[in-house]
C-alpha atoms as a PDB file:
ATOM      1  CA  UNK A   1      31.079 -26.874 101.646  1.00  0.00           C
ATOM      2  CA  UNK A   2      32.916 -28.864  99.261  1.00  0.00           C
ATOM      3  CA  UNK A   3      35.910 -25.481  98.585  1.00  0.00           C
ATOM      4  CA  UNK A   4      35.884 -25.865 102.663  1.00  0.00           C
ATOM      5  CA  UNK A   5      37.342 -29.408 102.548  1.00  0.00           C
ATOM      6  CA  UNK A   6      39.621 -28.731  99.538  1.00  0.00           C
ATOM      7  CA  UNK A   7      40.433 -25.748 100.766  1.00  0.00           C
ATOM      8  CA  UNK A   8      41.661 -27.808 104.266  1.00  0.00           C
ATOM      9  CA  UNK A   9      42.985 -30.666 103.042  1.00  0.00           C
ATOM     10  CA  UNK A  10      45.136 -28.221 100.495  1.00  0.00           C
ATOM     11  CA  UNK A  11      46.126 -26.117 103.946  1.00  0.00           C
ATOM     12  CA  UNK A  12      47.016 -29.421 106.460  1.00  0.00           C
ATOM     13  CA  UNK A  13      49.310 -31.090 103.130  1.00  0.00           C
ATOM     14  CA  UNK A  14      51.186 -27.646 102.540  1.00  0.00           C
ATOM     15  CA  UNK A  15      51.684 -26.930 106.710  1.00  0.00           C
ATOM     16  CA  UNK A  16      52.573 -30.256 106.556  1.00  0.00           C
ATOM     17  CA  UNK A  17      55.517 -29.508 104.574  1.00  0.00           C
ATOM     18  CA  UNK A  18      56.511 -27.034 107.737  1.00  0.00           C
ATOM     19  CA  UNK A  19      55.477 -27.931 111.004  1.00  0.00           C
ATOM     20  CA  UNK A  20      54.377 -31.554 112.430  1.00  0.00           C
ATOM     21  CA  UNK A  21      50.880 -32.278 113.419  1.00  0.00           C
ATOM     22  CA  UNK A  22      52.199 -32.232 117.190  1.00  0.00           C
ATOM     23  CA  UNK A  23      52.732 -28.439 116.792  1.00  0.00           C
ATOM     24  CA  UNK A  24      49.752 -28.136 114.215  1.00  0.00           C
ATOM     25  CA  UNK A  25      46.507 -25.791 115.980  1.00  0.00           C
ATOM     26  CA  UNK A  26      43.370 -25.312 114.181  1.00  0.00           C
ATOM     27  CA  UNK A  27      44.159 -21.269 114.387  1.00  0.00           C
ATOM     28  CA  UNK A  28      47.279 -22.348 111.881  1.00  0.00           C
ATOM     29  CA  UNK A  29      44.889 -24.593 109.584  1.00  0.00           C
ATOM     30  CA  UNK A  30      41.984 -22.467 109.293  1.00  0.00           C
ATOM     31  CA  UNK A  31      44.420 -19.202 108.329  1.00  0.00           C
ATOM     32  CA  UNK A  32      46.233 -21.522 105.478  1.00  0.00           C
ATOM     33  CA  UNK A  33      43.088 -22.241 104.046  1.00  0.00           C
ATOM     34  CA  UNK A  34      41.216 -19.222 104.195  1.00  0.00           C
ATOM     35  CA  UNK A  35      38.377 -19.960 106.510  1.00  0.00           C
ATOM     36  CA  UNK A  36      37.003 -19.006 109.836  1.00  0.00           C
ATOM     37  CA  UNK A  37      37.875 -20.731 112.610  1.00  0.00           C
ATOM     38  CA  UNK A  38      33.851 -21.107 113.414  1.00  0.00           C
ATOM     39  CA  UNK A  39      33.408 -22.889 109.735  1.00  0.00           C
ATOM     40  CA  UNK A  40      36.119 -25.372 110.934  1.00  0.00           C
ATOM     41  CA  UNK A  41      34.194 -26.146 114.014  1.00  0.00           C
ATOM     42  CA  UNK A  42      30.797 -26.199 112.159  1.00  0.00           C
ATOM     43  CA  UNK A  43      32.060 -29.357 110.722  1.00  0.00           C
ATOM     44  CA  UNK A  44      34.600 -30.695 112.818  1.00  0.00           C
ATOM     45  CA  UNK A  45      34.865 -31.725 117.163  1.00  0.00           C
ATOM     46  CA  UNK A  46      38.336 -30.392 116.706  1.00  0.00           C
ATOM     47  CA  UNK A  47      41.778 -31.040 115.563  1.00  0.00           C
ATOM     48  CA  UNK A  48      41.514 -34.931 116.131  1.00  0.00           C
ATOM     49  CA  UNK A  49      37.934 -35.203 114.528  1.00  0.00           C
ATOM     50  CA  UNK A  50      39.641 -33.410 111.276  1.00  0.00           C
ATOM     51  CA  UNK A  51      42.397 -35.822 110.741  1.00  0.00           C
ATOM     52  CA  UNK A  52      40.447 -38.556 111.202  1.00  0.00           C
ATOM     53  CA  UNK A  53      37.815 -37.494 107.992  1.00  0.00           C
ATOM     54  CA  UNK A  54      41.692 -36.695 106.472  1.00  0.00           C
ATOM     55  CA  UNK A  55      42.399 -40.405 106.445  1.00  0.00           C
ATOM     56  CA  UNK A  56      39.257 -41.375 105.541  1.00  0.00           C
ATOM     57  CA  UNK A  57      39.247 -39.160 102.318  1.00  0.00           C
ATOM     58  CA  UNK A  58      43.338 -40.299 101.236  1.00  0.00           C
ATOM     59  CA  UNK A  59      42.140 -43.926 101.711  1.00  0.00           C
ATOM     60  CA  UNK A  60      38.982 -43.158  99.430  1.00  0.00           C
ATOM     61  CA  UNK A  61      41.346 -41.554  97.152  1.00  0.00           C
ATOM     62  CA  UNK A  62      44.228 -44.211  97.022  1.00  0.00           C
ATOM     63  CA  UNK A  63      41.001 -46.656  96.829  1.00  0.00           C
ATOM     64  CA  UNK A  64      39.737 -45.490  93.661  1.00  0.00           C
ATOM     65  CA  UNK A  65      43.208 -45.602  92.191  1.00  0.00           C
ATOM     66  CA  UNK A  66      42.930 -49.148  90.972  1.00  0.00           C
ATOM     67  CA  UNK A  67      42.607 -49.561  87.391  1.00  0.00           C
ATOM     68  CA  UNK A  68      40.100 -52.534  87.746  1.00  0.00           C
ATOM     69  CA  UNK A  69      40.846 -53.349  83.680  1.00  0.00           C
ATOM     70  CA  UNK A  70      43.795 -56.093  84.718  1.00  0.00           C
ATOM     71  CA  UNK A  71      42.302 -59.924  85.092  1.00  0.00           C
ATOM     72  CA  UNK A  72      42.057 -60.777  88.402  1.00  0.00           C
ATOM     73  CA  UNK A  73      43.135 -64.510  87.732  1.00  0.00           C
ATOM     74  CA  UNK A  74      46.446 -64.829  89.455  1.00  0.00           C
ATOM     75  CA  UNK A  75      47.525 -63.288  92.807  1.00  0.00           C
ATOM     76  CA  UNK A  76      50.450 -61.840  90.829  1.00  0.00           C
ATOM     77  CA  UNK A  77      48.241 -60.051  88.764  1.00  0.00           C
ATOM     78  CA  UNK A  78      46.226 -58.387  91.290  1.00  0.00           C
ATOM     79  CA  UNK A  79      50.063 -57.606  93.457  1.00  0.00           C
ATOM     80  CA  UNK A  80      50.813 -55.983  90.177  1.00  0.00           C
ATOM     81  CA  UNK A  81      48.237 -54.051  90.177  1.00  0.00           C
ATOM     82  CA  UNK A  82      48.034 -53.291  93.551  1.00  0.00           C
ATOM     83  CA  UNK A  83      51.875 -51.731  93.040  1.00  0.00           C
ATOM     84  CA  UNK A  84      51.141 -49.577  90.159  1.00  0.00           C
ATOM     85  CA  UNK A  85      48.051 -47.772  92.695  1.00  0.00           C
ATOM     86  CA  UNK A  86      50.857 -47.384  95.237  1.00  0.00           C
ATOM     87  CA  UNK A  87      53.077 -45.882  92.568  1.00  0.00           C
ATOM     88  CA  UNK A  88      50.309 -43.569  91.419  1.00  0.00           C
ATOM     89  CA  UNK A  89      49.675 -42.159  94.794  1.00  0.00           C
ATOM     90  CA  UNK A  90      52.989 -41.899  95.150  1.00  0.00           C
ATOM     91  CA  UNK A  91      53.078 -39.673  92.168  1.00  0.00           C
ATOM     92  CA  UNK A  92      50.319 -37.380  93.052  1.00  0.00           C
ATOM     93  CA  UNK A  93      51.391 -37.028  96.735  1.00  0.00           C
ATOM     94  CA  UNK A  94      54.867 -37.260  97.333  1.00  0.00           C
ATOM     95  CA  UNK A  95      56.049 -34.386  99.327  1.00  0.00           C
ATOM     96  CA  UNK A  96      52.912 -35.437 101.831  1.00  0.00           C
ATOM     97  CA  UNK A  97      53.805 -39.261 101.695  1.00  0.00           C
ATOM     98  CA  UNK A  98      57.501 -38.153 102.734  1.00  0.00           C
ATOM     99  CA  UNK A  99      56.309 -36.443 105.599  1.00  0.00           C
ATOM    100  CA  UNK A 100      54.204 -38.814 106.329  1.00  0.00           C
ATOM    101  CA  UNK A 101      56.696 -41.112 106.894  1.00  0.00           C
ATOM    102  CA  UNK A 102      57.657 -38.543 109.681  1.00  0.00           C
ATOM    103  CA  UNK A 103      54.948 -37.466 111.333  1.00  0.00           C
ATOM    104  CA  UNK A 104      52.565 -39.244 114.194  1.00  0.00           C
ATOM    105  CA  UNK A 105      48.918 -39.109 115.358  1.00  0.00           C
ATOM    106  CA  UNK A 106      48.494 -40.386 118.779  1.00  0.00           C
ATOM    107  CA  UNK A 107      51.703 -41.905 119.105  1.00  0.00           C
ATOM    108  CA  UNK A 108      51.546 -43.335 115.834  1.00  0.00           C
ATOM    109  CA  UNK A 109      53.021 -42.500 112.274  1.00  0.00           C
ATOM    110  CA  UNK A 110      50.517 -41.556 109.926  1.00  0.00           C
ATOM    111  CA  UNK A 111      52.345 -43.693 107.394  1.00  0.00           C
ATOM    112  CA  UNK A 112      50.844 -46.669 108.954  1.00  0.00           C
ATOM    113  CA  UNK A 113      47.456 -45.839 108.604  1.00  0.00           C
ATOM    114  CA  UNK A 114      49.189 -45.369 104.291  1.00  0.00           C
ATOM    115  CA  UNK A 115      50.326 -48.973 105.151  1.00  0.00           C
ATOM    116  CA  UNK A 116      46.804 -50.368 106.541  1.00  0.00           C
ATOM    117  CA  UNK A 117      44.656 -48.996 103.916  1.00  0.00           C
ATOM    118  CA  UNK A 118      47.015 -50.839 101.479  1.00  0.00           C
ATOM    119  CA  UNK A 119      46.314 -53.675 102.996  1.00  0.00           C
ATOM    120  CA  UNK A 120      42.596 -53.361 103.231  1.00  0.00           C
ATOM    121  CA  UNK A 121      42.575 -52.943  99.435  1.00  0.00           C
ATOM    122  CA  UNK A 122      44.251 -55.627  98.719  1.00  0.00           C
ATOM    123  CA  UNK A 123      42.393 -57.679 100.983  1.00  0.00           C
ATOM    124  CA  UNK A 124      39.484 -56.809  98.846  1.00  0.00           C
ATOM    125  CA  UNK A 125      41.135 -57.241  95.365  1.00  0.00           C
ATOM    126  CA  UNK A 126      42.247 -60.943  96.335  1.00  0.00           C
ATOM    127  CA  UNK A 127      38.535 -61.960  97.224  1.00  0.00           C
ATOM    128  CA  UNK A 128      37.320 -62.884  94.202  1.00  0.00           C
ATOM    129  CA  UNK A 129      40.882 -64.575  92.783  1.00  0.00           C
ATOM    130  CA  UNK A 130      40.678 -68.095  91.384  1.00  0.00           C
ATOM    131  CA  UNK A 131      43.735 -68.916  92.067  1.00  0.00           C
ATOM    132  CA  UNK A 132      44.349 -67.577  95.452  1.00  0.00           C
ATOM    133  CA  UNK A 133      43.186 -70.930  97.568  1.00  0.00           C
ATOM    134  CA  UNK A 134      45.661 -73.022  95.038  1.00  0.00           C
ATOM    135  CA  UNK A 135      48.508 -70.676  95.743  1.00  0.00           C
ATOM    136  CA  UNK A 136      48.072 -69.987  99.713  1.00  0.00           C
ATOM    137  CA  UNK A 137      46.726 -72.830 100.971  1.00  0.00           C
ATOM    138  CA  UNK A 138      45.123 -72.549 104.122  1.00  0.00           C
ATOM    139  CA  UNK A 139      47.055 -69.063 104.424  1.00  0.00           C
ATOM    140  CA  UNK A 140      44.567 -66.483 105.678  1.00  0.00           C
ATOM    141  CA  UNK A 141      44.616 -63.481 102.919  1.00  0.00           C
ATOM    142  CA  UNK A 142      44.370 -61.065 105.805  1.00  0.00           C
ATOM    143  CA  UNK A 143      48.106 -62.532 106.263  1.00  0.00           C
ATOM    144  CA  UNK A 144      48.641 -62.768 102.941  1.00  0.00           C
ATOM    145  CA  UNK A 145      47.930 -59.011 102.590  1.00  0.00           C
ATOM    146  CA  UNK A 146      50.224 -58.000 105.334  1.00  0.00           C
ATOM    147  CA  UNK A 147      52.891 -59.952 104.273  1.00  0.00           C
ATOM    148  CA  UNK A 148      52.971 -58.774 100.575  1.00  0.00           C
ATOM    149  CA  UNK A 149      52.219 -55.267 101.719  1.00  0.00           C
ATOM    150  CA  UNK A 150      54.962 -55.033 103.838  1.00  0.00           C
ATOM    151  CA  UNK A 151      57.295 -56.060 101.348  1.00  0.00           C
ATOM    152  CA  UNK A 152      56.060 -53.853  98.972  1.00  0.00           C
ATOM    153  CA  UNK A 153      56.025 -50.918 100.974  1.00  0.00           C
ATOM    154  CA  UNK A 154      59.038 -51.589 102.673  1.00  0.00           C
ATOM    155  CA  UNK A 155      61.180 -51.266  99.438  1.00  0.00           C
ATOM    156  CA  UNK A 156      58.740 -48.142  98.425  1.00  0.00           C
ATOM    157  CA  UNK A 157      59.941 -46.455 101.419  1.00  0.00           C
ATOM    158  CA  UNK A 158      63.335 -47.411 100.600  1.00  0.00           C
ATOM    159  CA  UNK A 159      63.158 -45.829  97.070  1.00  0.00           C
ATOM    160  CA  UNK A 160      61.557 -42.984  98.149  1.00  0.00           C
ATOM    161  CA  UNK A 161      64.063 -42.149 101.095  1.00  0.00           C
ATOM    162  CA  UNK A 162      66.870 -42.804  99.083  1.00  0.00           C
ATOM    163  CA  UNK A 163      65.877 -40.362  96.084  1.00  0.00           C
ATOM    164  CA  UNK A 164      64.592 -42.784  93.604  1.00  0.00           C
ATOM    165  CA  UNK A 165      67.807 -44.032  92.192  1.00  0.00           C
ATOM    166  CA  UNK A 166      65.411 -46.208  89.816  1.00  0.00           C
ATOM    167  CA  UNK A 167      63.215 -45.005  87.393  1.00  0.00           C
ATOM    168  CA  UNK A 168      59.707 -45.646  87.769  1.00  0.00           C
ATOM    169  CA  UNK A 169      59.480 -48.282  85.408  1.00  0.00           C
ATOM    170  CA  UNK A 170      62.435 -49.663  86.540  1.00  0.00           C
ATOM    171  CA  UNK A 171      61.803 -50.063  89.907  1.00  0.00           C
ATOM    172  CA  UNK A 172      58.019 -51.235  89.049  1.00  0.00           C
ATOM    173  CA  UNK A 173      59.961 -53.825  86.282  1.00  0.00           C
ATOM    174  CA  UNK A 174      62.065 -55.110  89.448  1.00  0.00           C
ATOM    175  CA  UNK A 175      58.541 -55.693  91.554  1.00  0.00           C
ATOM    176  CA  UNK A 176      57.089 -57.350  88.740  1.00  0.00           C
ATOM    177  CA  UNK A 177      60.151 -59.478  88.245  1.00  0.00           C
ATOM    178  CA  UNK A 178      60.153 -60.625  91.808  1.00  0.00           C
ATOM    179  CA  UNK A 179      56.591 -61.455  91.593  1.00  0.00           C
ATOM    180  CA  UNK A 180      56.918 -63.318  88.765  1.00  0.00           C
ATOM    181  CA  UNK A 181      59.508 -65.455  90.575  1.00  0.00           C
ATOM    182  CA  UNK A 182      57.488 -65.434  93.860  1.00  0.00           C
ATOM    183  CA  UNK A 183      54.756 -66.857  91.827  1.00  0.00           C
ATOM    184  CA  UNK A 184      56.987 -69.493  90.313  1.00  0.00           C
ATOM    185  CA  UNK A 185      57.897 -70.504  93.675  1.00  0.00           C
END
């Protein structure tokens, strides 16, 4: 069971790299990875049902990416933090996040379900932060997440799109920097 998934989630990130999801069929998946088109349907509705356990398992995966070793103190700390995940998931799927940036389920791009499970992790890394009521205020962190998400993966997108013209450690040296100053105030 467990070479089935591997074997499918290896098959959808490689067709990816062709064809859209749009123009994706199950017949196309199942022959990339190997499998019988009955095996597919013994644990998936269909096409839909697939993708959806997709997500599920990237957002597990970008989840467990957080190094958990840096004090959660400060709020720039855990943005820090937060931005070396992104850039590690970055690292270890980059041809998929570029077409994800491209391609849409139901109408919308997959990137933004990339985008939301950002921001549902670091809604739960600023939950236990001293120093987050001090610094927002009355600010709900579920805005607080969205806003420093954004930002973030706004000028990820940007670096990506336009070929990395910063190292890594530059470009996470420039986040850090504007942190810092955010933080300042």
């Amino acid at each position: 069971m467990k070479r089935t998934y591997r074997e499918l989630i290896k098959a959808l990130e490689e067709l990816l790299c062709e064809t859209t999801l749009e123009q994706m069929t199950v017949k196309q998946l199942c022959d990339a990875a190997q499998i019988q088109r009955t095996t597919f349907y013994q644990h998936f509705q269909d096409m839909q049902d697939f993708l959806e356990w997709y997500i599920l398992q990237k957002q597990n995966e970008f989840h467990s990416l957080g190094t958990g070793s840096i004090p959660r103190e400060k709020v720039s700390d855990v943005l820090i933090e937060l931005a070396k995940s992104i850039m590690n998931y970055l690292k270890n799927n980059e041809k998929l996040v570029k077409n994800m940036m491209n391609t849409q389920i139901n109408g919308k791009p997959l990137f933004d379900l990339y985008v939301s499970t950002c921001v549902e992790d670091l809604m739960r890394r600023l939950e236990n932060v001293p120093e987050l009521e001090e610094s927002a205020g009355n600010t709900p962190v579920r805005f607080l997440a969205e806003y420093y998400v954004g930002g973030m993966i706004a000028v990820f997108r940007w670096w990506i799109m336009h070929d990395k013209p910063y190292s890594e450690e530059e470009f996470l040296r420039y986040l850090n920097l504007r942190i810092e100053r955010m933080r300042r105030g």
